[in-house]
C-alpha atoms as a PDB file:
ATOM      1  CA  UNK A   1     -14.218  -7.428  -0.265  1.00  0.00           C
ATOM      2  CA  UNK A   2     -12.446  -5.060  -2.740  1.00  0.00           C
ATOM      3  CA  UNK A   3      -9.614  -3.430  -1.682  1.00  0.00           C
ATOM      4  CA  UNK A   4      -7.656  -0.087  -2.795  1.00  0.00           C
ATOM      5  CA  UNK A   5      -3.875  -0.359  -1.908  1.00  0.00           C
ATOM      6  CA  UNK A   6      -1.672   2.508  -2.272  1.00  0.00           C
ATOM      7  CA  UNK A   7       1.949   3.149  -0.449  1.00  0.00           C
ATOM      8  CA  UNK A   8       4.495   6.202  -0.400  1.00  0.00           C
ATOM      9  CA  UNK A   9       1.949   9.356  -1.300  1.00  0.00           C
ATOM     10  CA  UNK A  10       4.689  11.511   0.741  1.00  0.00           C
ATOM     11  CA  UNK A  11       1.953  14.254   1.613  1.00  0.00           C
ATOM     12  CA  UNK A  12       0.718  13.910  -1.451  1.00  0.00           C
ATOM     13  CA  UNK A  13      -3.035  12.648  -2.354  1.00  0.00           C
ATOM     14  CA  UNK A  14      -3.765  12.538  -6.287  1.00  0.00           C
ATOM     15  CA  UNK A  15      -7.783  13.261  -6.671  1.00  0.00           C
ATOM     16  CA  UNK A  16      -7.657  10.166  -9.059  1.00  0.00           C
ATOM     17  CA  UNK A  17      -7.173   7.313  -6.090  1.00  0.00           C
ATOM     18  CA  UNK A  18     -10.942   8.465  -5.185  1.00  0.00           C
ATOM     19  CA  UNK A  19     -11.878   7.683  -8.689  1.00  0.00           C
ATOM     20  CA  UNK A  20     -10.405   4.393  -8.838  1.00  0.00           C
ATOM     21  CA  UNK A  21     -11.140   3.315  -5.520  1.00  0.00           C
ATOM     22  CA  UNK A  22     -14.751   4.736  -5.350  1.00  0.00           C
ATOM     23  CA  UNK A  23     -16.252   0.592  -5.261  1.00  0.00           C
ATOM     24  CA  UNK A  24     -13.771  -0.306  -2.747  1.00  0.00           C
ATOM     25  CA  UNK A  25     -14.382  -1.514   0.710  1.00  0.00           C
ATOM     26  CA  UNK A  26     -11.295  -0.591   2.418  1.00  0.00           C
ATOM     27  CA  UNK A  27      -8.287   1.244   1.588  1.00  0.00           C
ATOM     28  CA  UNK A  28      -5.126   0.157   2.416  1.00  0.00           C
ATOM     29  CA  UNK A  29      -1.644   2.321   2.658  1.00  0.00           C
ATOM     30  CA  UNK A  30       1.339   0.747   3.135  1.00  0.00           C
ATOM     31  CA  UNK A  31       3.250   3.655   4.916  1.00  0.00           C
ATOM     32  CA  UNK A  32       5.018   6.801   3.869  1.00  0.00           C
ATOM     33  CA  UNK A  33       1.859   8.517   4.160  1.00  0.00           C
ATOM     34  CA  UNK A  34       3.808  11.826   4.728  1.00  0.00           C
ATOM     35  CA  UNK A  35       1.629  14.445   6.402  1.00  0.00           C
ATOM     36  CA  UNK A  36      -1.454  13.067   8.634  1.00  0.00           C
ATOM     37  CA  UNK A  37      -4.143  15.281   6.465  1.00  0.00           C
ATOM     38  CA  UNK A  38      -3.329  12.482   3.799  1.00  0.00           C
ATOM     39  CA  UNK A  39      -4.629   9.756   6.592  1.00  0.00           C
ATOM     40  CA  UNK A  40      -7.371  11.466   7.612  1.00  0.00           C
ATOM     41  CA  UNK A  41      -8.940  12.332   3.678  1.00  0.00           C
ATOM     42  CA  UNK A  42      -9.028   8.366   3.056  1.00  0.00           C
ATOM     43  CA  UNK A  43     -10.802   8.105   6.608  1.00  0.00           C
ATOM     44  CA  UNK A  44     -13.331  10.505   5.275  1.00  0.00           C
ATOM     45  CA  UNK A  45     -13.226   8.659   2.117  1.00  0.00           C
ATOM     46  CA  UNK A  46     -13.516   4.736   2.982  1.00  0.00           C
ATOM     47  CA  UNK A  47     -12.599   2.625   5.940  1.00  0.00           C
ATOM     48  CA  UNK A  48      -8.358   2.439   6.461  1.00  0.00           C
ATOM     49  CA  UNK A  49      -5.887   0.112   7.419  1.00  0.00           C
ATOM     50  CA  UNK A  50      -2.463   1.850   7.354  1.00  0.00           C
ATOM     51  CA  UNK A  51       1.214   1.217   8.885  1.00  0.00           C
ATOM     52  CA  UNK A  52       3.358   3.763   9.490  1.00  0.00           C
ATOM     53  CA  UNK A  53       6.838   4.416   7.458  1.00  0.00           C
ATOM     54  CA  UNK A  54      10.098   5.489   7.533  1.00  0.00           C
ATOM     55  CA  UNK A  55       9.449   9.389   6.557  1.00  0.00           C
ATOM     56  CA  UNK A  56       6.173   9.089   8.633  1.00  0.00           C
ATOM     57  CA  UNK A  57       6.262  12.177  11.753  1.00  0.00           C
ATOM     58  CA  UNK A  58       5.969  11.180  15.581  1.00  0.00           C
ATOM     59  CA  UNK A  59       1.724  12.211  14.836  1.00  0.00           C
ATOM     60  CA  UNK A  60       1.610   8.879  12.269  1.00  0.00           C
ATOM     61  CA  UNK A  61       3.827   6.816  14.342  1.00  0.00           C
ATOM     62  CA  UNK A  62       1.936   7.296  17.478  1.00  0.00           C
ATOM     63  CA  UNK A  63      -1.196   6.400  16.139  1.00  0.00           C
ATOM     64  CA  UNK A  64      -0.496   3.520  13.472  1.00  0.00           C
ATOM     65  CA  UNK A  65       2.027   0.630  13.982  1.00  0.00           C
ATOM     66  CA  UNK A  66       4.759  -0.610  12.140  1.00  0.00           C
ATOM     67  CA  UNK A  67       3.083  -3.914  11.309  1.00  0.00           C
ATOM     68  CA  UNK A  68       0.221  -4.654  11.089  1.00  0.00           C
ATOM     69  CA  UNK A  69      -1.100  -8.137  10.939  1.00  0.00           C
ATOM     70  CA  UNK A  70      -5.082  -9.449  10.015  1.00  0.00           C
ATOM     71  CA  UNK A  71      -7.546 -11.772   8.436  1.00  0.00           C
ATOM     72  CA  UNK A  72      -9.943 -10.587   5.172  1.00  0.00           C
ATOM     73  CA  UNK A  73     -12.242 -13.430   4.722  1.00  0.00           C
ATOM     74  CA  UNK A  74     -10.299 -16.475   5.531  1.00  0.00           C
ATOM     75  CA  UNK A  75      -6.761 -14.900   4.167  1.00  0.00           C
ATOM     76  CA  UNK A  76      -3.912 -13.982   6.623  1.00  0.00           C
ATOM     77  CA  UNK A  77      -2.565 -10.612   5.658  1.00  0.00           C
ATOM     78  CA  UNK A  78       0.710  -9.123   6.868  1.00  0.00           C
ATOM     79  CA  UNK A  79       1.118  -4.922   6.004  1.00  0.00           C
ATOM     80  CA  UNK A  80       4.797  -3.657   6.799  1.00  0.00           C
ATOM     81  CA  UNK A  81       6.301  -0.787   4.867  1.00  0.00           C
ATOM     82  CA  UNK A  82       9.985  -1.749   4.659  1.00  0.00           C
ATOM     83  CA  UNK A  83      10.231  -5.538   3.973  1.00  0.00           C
ATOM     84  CA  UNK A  84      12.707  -5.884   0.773  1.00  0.00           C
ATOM     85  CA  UNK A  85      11.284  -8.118  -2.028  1.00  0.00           C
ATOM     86  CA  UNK A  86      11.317 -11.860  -2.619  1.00  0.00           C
ATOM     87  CA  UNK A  87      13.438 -13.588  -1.651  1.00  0.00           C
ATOM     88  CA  UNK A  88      15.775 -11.098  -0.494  1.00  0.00           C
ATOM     89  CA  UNK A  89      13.585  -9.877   2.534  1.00  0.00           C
ATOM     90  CA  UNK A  90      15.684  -7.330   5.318  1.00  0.00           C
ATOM     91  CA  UNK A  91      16.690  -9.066   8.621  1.00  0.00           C
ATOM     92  CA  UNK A  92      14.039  -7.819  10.685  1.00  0.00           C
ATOM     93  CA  UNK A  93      11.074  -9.526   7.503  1.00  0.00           C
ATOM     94  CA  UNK A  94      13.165 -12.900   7.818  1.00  0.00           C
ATOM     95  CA  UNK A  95      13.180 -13.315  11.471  1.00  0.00           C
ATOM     96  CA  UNK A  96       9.667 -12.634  11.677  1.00  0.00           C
ATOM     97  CA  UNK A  97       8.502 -14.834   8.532  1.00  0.00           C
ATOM     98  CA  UNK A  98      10.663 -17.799  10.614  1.00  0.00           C
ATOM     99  CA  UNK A  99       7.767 -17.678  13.255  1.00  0.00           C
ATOM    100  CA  UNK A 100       4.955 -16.570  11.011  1.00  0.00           C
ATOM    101  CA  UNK A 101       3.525 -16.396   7.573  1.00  0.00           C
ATOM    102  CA  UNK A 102       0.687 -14.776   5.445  1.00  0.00           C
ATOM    103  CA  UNK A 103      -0.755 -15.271   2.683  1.00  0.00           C
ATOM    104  CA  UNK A 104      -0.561 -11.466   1.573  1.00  0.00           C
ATOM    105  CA  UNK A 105       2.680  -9.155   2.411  1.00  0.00           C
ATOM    106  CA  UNK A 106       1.842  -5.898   1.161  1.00  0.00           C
ATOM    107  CA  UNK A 107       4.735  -3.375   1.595  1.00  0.00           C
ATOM    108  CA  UNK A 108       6.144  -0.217   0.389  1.00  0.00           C
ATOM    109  CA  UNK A 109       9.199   2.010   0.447  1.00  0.00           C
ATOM    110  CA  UNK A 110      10.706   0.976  -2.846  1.00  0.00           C
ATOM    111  CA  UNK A 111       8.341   3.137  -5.433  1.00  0.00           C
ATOM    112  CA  UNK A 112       8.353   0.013  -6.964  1.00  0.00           C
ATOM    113  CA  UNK A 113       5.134  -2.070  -8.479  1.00  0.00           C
ATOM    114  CA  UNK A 114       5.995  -5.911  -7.552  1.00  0.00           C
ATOM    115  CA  UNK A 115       3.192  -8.188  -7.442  1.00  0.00           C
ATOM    116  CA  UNK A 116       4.742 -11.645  -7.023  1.00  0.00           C
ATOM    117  CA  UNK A 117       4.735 -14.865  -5.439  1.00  0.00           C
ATOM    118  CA  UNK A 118       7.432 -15.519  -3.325  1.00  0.00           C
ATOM    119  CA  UNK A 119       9.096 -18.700  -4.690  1.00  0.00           C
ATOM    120  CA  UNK A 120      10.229 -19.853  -1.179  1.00  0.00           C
ATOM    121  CA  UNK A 121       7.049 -19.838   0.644  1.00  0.00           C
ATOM    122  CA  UNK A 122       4.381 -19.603  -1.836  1.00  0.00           C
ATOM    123  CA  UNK A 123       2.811 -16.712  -0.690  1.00  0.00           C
ATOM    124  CA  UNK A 124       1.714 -13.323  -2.214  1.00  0.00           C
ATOM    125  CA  UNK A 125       3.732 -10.629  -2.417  1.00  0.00           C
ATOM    126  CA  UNK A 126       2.251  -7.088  -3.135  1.00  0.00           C
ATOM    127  CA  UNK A 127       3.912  -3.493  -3.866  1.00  0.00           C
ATOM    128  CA  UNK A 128       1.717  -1.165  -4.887  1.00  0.00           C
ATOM    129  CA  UNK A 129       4.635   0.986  -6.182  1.00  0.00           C
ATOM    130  CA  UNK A 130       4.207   4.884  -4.957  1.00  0.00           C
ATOM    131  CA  UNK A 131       1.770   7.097  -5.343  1.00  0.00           C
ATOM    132  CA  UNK A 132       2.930  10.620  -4.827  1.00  0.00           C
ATOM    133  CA  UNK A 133       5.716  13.134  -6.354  1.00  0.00           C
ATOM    134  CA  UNK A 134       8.660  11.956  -3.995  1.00  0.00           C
ATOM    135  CA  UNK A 135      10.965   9.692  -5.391  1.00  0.00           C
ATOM    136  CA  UNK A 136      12.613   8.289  -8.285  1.00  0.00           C
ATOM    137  CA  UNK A 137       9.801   6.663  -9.831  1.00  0.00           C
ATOM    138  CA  UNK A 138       8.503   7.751 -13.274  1.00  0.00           C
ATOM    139  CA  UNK A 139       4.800   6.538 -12.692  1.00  0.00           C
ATOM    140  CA  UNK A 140       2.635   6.938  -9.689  1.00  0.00           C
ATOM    141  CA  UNK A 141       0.954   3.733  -9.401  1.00  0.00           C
ATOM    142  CA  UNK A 142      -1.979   1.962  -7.031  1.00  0.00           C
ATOM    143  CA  UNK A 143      -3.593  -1.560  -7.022  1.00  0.00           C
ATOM    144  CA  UNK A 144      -6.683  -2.362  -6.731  1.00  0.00           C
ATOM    145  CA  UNK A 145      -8.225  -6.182  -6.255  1.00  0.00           C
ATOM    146  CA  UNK A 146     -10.747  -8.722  -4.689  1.00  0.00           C
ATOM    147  CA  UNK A 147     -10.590 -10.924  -1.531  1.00  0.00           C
ATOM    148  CA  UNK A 148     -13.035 -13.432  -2.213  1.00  0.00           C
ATOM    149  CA  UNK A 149     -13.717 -16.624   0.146  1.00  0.00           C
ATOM    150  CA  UNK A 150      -9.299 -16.419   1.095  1.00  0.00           C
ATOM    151  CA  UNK A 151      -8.764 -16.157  -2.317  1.00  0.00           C
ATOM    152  CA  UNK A 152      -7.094 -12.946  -4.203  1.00  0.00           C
ATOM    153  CA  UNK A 153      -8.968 -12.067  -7.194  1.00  0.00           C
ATOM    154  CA  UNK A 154      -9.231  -9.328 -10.036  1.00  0.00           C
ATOM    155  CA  UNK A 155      -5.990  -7.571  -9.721  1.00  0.00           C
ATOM    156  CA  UNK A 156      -5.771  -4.570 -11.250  1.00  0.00           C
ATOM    157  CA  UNK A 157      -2.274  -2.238 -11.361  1.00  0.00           C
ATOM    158  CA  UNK A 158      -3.225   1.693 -11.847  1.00  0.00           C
ATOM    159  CA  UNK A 159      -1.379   4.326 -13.223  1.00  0.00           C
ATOM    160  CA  UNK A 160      -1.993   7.571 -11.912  1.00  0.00           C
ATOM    161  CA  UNK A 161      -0.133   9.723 -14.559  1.00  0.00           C
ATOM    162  CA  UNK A 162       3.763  10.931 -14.411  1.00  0.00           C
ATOM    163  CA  UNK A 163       5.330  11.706 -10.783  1.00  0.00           C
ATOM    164  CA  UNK A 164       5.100  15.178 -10.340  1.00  0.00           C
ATOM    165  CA  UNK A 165       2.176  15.653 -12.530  1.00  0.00           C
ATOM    166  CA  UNK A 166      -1.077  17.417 -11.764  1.00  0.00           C
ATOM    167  CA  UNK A 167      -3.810  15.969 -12.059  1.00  0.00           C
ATOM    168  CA  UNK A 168      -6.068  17.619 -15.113  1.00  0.00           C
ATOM    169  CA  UNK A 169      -9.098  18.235 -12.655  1.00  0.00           C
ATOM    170  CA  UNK A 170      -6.642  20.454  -9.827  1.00  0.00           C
ATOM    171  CA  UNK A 171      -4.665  22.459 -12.343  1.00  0.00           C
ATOM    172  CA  UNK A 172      -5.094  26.286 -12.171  1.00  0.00           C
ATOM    173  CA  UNK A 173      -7.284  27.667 -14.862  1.00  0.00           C
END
């Protein structure tokens, strides 16, 4: 299963992410998807699996949750948008990776690319980084990788060009 992973796009859907994540299987966004015509392109693009964040409207949070919890070929994944970052998870992260672990948190939030392995519990720890104008980030960034037999394989950070920049192919002639 190859999977596109994207976070923070604040209303904002660079052309590019098709490009990249035209062999995907699914495409996962890890909240802050701004306004719901962002949601709805990837649903005409490739199958989605989405949380909601904290700039998200009362449209996004209605229809997508705040966590969101399931299994990709024998690998537990957990998808929250505001988690923190290994070690130093927020309260509400902690209490709930007290009862339960995956083997894949994927959040967003910080703009920040992290991919990492948490060095208390061992397991994955993914940030695609952000992907739209909004922010303080410098890059707009995406990951891309392989879930193969529970395994995580072929991971690939993308940058999509300077925040704020248009892409060549949308400019105005």
């Amino acid at each position: 299963m190859k999977i596109g992973l994207l976070s923070d796009t604040h209303s904002f859907l660079d052309e590019r992410i098709k490009q990249h994540f035209e062999m995907c299987d699914e495409v996962w966004h890890a909240g802050d998807i701004g306004h719901a015509d962002v949601l709805h392109q990837l649903r005409a693009f490739k199958p989605v699996r989405a949380v909601y964040g904290n700039i998200d409207d009362r449209e996004l949070t209605t229809c997508l949750p705040e966590d969101l919890w399931f299994e990709v070929d024998g690998l537990t994944v957990w998808m929250t948008h505001i988690a923190g970052s290994p070690p130093h998870y927020n309260a509400r992260v902690k209490t709930i990776l007290r009862q339960r672990q995956p083997d894949l948190l994927v959040a967003g939030h910080s703009h920040i690319l992290k991919v990492m392995r948490d060095p208390v519990r061992g397991f994955l720890f993914v940030n695609p980084g952000a992907a739209g104008h909004h922010g303080f980030h410098r890059i707009k960034t995406v990951v891309r990788f392989e879930i193969t037999r529970g395994q995580i394989k072929n991971m690939e950070a993308i940058e999509l060009g300077k925040r704020g920049e248009v892409p060549p192919a949308t400019r105005q002639q």
